[in-house]
C-alpha atoms as a PDB file:
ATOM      1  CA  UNK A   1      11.779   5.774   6.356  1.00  0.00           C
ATOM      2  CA  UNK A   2      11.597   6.390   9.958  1.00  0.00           C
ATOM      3  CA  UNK A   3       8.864   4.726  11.344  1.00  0.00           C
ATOM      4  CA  UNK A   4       7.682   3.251   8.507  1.00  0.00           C
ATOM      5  CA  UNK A   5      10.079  -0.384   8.965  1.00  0.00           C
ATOM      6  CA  UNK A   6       7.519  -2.731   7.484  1.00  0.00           C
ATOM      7  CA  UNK A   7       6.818  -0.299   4.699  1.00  0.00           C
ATOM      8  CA  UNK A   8       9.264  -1.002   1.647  1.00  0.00           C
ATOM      9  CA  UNK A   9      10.362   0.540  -2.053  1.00  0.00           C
ATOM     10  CA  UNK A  10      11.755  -1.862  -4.426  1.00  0.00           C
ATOM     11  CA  UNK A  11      11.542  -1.204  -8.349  1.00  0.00           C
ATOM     12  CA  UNK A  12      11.181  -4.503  -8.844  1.00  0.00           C
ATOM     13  CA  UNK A  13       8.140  -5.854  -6.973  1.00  0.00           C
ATOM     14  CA  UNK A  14       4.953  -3.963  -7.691  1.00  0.00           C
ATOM     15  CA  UNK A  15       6.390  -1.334 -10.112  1.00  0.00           C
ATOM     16  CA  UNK A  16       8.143   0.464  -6.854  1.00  0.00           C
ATOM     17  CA  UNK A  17       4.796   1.231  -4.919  1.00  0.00           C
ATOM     18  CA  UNK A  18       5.375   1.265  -1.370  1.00  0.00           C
ATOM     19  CA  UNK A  19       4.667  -2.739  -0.325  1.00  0.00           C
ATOM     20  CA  UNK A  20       4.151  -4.948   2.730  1.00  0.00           C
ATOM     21  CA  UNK A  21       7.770  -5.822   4.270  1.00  0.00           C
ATOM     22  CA  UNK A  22       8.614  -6.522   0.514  1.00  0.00           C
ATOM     23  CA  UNK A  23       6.062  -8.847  -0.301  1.00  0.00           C
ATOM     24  CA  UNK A  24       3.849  -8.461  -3.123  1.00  0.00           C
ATOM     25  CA  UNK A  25       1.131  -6.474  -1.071  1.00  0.00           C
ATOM     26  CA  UNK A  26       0.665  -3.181  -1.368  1.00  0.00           C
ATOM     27  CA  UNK A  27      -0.275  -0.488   1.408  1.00  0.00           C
ATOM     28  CA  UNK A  28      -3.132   0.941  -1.602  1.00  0.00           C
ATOM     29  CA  UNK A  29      -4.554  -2.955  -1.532  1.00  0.00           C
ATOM     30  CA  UNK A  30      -4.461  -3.105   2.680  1.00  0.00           C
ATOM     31  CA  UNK A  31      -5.902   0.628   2.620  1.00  0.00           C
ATOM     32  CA  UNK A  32      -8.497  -0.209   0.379  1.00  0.00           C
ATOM     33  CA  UNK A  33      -9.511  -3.294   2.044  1.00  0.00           C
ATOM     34  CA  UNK A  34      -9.684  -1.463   5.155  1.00  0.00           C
ATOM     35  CA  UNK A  35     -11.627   1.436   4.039  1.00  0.00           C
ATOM     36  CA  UNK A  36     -14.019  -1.444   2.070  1.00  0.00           C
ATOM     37  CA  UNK A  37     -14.936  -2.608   5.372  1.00  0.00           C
ATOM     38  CA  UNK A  38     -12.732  -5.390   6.307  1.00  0.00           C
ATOM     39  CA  UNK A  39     -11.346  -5.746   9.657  1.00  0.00           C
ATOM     40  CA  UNK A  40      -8.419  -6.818  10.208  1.00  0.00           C
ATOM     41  CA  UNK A  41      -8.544  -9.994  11.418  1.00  0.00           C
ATOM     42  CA  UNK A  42     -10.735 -10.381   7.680  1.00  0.00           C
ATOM     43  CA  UNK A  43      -7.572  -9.198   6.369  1.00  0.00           C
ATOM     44  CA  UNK A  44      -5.397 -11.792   8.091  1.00  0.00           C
ATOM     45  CA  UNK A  45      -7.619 -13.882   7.154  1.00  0.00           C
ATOM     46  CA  UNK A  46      -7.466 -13.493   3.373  1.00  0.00           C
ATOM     47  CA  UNK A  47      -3.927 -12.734   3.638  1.00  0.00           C
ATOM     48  CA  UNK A  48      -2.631 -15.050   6.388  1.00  0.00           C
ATOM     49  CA  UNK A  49       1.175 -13.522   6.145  1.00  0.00           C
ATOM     50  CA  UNK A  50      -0.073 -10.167   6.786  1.00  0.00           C
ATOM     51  CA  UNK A  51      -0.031  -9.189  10.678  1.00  0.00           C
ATOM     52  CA  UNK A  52      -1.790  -6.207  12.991  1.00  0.00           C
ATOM     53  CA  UNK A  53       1.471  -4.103  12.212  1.00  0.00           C
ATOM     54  CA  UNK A  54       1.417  -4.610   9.248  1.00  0.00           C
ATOM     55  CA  UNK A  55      -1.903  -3.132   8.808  1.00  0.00           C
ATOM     56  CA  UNK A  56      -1.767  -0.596  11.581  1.00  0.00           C
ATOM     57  CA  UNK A  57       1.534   0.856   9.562  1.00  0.00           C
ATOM     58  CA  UNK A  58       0.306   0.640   6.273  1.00  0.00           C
ATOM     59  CA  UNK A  59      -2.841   3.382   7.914  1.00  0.00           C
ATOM     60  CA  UNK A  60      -0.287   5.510   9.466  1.00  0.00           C
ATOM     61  CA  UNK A  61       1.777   5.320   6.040  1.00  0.00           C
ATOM     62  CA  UNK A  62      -1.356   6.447   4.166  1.00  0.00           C
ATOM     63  CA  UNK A  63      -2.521   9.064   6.448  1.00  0.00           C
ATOM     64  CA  UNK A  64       1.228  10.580   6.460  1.00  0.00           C
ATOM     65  CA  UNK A  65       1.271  10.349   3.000  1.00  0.00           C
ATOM     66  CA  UNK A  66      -1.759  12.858   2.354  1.00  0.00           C
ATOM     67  CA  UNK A  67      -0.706  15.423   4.549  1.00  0.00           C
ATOM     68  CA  UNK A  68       2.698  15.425   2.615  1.00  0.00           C
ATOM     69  CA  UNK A  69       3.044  18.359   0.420  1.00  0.00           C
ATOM     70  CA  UNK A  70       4.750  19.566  -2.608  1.00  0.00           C
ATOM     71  CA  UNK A  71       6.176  23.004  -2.743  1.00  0.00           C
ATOM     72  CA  UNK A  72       7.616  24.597  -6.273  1.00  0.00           C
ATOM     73  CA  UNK A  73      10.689  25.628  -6.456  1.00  0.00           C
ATOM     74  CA  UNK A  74      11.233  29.361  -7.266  1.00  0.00           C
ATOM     75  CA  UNK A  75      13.844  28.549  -9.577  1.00  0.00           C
ATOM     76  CA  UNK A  76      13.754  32.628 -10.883  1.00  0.00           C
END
């Protein structure tokens, strides 16, 4: 995904959500911390392998995420 490096698929860590440069951390647990309150040096904290990008792109993931929309086909 184009600007979305650190952002990662991969069936077999997580069940294929969209993780942390392939690590088992997930954008929903960094978005959720984030909206809990936590700043991000917090984060780093608790998660000392995590970095500002890291966080910063899993936001920018999340807010591109809910704008994206699903059309139905018109398959008649």
């Amino acid at each position: 995904m184009k600007g979305f490096e650190r952002i990662q698929y991969d069936s077999k860590i997580m069940g294929g959500k969209p993780t942390i440069r392939g690590m088992r951390i997930t954008v929903g647990l960094v978005v959720g911390l984030v909206a809990s309150g936590y700043s991000n040096s917090e984060i780093i904290r608790m998660y000392p392998y995590l970095q500002e990008e890291d966080i910063s792109q899993a936001l920018k993931y999340a807010a591109w995420r809910v704008e994206e929309h699903e059309e139905p086909l018109d398959l008649v």
